[in-house]
C-alpha atoms as a PDB file:
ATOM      1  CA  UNK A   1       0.000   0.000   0.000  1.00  0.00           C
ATOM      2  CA  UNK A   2       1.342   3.268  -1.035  1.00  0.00           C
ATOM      3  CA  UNK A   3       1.488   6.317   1.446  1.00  0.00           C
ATOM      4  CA  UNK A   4      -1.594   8.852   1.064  1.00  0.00           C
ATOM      5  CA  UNK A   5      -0.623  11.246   3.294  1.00  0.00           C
ATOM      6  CA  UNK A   6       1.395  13.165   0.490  1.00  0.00           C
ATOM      7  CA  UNK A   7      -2.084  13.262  -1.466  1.00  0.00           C
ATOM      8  CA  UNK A   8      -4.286  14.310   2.008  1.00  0.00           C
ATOM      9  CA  UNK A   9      -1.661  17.085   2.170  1.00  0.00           C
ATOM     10  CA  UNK A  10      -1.939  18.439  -1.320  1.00  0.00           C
ATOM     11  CA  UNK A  11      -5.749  18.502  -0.904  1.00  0.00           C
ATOM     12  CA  UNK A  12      -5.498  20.391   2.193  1.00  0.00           C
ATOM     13  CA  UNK A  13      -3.149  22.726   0.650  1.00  0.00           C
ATOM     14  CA  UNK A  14      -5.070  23.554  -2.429  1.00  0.00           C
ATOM     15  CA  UNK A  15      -8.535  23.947  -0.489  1.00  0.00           C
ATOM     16  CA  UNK A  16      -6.763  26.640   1.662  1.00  0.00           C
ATOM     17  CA  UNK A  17      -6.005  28.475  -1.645  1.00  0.00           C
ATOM     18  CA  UNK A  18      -9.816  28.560  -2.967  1.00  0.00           C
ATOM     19  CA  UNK A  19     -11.791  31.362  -3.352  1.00  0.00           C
ATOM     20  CA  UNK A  20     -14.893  31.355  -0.538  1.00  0.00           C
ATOM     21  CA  UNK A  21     -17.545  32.842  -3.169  1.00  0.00           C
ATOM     22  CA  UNK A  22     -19.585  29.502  -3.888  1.00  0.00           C
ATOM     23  CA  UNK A  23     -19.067  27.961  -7.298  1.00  0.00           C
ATOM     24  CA  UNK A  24     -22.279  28.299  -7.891  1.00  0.00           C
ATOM     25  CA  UNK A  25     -22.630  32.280  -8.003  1.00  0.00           C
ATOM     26  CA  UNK A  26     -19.319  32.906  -9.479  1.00  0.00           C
ATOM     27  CA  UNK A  27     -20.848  30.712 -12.867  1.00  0.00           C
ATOM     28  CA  UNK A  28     -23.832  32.991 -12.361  1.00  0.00           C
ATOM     29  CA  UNK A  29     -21.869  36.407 -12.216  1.00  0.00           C
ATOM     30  CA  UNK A  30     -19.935  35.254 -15.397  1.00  0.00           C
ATOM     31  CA  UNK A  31     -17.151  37.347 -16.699  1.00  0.00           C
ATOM     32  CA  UNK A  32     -15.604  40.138 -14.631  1.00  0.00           C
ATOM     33  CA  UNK A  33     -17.618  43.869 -14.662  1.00  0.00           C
ATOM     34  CA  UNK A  34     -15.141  47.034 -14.886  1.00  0.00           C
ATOM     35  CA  UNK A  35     -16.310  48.787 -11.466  1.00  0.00           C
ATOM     36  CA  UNK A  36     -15.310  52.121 -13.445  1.00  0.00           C
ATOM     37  CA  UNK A  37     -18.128  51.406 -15.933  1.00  0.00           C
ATOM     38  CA  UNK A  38     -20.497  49.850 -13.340  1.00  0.00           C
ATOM     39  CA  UNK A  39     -19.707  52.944 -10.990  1.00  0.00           C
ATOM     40  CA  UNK A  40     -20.525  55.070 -13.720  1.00  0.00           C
ATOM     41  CA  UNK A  41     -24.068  53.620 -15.013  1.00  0.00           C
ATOM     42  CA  UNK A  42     -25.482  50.787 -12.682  1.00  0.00           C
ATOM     43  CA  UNK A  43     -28.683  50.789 -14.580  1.00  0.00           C
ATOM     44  CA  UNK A  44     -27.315  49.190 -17.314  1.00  0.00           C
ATOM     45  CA  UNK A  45     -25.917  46.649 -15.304  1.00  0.00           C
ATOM     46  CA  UNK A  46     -29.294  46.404 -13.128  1.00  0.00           C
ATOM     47  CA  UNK A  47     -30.431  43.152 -12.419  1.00  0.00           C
ATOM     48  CA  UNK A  48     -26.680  41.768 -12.933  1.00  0.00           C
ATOM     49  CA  UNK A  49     -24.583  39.538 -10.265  1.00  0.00           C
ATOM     50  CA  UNK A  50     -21.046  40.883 -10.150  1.00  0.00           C
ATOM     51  CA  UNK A  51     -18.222  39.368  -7.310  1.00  0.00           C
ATOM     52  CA  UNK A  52     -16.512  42.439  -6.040  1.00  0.00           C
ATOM     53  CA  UNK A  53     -13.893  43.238  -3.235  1.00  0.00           C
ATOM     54  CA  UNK A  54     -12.479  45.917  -1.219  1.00  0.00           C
ATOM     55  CA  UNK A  55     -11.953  47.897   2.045  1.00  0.00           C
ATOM     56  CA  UNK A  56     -14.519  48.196   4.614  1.00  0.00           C
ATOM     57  CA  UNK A  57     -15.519  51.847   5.039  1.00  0.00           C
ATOM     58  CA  UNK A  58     -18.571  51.794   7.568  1.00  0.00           C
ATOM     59  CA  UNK A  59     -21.385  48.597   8.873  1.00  0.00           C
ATOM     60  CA  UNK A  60     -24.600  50.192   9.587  1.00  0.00           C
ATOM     61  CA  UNK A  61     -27.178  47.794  11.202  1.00  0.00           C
ATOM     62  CA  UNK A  62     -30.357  48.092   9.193  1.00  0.00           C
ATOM     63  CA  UNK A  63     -33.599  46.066  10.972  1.00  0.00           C
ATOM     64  CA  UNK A  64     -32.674  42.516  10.193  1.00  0.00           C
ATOM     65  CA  UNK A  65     -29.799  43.124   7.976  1.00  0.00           C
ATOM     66  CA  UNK A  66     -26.945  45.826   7.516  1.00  0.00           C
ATOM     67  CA  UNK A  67     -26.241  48.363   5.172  1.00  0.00           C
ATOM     68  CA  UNK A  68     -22.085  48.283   4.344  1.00  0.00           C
ATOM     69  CA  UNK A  69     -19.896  50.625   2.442  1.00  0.00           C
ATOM     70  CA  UNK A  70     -16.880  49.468   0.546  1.00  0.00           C
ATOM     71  CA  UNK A  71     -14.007  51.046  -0.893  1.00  0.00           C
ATOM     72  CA  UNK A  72     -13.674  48.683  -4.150  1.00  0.00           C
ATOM     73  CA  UNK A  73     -10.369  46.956  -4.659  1.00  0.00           C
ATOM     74  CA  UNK A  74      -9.428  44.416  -7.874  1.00  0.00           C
ATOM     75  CA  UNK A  75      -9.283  40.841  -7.213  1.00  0.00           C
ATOM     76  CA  UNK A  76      -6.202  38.489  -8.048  1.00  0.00           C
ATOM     77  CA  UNK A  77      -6.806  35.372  -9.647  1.00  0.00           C
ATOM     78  CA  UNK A  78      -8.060  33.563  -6.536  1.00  0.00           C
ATOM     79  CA  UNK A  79     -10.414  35.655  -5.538  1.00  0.00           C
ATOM     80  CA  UNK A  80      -9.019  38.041  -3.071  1.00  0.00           C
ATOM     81  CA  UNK A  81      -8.689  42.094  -2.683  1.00  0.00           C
ATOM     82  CA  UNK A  82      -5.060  43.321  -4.025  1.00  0.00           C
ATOM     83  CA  UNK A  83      -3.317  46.364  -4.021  1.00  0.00           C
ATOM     84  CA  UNK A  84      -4.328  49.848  -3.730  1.00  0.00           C
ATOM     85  CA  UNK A  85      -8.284  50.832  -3.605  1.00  0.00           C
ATOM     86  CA  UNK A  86      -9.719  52.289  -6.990  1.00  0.00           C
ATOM     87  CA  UNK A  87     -11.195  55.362  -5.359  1.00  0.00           C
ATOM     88  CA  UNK A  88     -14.195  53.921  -6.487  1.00  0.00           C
ATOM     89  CA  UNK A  89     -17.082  53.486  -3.216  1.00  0.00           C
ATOM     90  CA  UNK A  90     -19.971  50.944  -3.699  1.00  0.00           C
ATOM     91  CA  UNK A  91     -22.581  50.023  -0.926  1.00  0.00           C
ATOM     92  CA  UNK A  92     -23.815  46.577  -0.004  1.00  0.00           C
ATOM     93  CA  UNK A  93     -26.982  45.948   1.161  1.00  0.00           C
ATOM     94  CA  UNK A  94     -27.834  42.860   3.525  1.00  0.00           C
ATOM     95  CA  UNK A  95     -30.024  40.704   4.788  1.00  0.00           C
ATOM     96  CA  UNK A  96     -27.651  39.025   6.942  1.00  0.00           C
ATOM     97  CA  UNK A  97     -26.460  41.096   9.960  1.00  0.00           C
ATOM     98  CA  UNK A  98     -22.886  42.024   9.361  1.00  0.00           C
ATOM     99  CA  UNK A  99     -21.400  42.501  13.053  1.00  0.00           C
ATOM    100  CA  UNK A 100     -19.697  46.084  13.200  1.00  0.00           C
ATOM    101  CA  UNK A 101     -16.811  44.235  15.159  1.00  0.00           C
ATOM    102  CA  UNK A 102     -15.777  41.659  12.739  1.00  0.00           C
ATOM    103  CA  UNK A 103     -16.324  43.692   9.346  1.00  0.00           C
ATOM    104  CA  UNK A 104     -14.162  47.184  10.980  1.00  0.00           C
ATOM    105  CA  UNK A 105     -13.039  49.502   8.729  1.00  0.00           C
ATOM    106  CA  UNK A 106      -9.842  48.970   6.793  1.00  0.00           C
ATOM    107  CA  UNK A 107     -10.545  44.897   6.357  1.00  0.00           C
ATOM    108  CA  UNK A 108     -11.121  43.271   3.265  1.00  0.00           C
ATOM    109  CA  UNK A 109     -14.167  41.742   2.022  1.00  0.00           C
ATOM    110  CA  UNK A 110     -15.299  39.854  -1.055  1.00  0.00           C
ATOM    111  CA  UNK A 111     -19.286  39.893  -2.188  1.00  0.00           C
ATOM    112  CA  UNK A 112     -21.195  38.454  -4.929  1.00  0.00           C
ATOM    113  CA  UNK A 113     -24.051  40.829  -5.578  1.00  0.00           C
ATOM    114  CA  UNK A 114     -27.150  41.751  -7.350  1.00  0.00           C
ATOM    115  CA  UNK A 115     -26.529  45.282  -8.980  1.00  0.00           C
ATOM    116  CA  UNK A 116     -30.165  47.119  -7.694  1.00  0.00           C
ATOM    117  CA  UNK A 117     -29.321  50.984  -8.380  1.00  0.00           C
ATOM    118  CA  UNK A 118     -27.601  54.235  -7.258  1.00  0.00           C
ATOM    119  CA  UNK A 119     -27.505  54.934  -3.182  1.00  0.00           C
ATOM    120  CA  UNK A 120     -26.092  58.274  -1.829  1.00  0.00           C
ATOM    121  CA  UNK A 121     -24.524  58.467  -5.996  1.00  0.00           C
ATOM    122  CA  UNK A 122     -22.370  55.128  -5.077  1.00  0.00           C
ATOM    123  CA  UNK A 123     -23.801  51.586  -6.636  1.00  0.00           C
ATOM    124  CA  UNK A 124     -25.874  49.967  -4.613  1.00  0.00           C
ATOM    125  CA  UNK A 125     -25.659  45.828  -4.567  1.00  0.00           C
ATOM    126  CA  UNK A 126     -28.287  43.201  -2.967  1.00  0.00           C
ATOM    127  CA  UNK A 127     -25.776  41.034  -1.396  1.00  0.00           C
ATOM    128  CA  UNK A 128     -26.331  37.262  -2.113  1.00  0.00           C
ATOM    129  CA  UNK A 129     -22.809  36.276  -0.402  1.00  0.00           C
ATOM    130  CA  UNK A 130     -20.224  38.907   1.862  1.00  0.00           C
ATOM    131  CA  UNK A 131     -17.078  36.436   2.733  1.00  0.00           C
ATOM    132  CA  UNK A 132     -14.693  38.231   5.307  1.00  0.00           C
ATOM    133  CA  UNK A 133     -11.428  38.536   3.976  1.00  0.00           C
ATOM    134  CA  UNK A 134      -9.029  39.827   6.292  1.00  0.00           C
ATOM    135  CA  UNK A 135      -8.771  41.518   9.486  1.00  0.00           C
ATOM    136  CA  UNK A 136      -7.322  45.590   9.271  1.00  0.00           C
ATOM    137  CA  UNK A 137      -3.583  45.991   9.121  1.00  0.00           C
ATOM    138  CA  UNK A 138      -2.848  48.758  11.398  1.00  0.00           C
ATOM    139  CA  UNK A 139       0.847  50.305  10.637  1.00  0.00           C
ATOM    140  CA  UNK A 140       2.553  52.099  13.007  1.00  0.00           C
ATOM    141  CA  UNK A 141       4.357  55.253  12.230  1.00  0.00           C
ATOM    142  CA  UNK A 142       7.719  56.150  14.260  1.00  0.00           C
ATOM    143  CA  UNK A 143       8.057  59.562  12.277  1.00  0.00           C
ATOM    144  CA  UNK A 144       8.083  62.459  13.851  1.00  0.00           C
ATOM    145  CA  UNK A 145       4.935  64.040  13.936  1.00  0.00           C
ATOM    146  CA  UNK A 146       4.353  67.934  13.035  1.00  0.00           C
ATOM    147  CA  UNK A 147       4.359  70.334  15.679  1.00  0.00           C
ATOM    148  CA  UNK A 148       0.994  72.241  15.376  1.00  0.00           C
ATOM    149  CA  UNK A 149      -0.239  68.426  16.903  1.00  0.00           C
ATOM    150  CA  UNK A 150       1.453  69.287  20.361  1.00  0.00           C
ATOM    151  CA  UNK A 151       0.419  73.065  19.703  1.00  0.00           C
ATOM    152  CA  UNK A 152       4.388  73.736  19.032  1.00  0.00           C
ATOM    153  CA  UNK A 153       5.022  73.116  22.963  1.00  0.00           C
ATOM    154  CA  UNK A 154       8.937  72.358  23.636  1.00  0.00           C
ATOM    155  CA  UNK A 155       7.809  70.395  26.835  1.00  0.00           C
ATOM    156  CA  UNK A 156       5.439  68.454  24.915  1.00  0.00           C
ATOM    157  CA  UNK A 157       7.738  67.413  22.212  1.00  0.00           C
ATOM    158  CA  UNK A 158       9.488  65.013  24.339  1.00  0.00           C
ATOM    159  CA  UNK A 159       6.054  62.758  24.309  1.00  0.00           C
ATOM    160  CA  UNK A 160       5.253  63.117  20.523  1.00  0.00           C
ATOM    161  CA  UNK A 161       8.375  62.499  18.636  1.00  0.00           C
ATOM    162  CA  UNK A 162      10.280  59.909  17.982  1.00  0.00           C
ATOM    163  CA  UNK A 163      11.391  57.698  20.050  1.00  0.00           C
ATOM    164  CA  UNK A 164       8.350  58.112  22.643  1.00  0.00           C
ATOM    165  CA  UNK A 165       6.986  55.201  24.522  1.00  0.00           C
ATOM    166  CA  UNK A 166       5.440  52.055  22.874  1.00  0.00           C
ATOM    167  CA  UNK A 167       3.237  49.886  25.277  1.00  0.00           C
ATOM    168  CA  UNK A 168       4.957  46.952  22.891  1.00  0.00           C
ATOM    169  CA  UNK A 169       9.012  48.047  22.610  1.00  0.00           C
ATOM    170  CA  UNK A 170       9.012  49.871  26.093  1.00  0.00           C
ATOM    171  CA  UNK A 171      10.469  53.231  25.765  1.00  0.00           C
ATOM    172  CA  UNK A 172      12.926  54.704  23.367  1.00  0.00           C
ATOM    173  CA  UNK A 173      14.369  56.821  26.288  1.00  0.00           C
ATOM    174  CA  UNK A 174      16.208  55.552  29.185  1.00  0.00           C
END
């Protein structure tokens, strides 16, 4: 009998890599939309399924379901928000509650929607699927910061500039 385990692993390996948007809606949704031509006219994409994904901007509960806002981002091949928003803002509509605390602003999402219309001048979509991406990625800045922050006071300066205190490196100063 020949070891499997090799095989299991592969498996497990290439699951991990799939997109979460169910088969079934991304043969629905068909080829890709440009957002810049969807942002532009949704009406003549009205009644269309497009798979988008992007930045959170804002969750708002709304009765049963919530009410999202999304700062669009392309998708790589598998499925997953790359690079550098468009500038481009569409809003998701839900009837699934989207918990403010898991979908924060600055994470990535992925959504397979209906396209319904304009709301606030932004697309509007009728979710059918919102798969979490990936929590916010919070940088942290060590560069001096300007002065009109600490209202140009020299015995302020010591907290605000670099190297100040960081609850995770200790202080700078000793």
């Amino acid at each position: 009998m020949k070891p499997f385990w090799p095989v299991v692993l592969l498996l497990v390996m290439l699951t991990g890599c799939a997109t979460a948007i169910a088969p079934s809606l991304q043969q629905q949704a068909g080829p890709p939309v440009d957002f810049a031509a969807l942002s532009a006219h949704p009406e003549q994409y009205q009644g269309r399924l497009v798979i988008l994904g992007g930045e959170v901007m804002k969750v708002e509960p709304l009765g049963q379901g919530s009410l999202m806002t999304v700062n669009q981002q392309p998708l790589s091949m598998l499925g997953n928000p790359t690079g550098a928003p468009s500038g481009g803002t569409l809003v998701v509509e839900s009837d699934r509650y989207l918990r403010p605390a898991t979908y924060q602003p600055k994470s990535t999402v992925k959504l397979a929607g209906t396209v319904v219309g304009r709301k606030h001048g932004f697309p509007l979509l009728k979710a059918k699927e919102v798969v979490f991406n990936a929590p916010p990625v919070w940088e942290k800045w060590y560069y001096p910061v300007p002065p009109e922050w600490y209202g140009n006071d020299p015995n302020l300066e010591y907290w605000f500039t670099p190297p100040y205190w960081d609850p995770w490196r200790g202080s700078g100063r000793h």
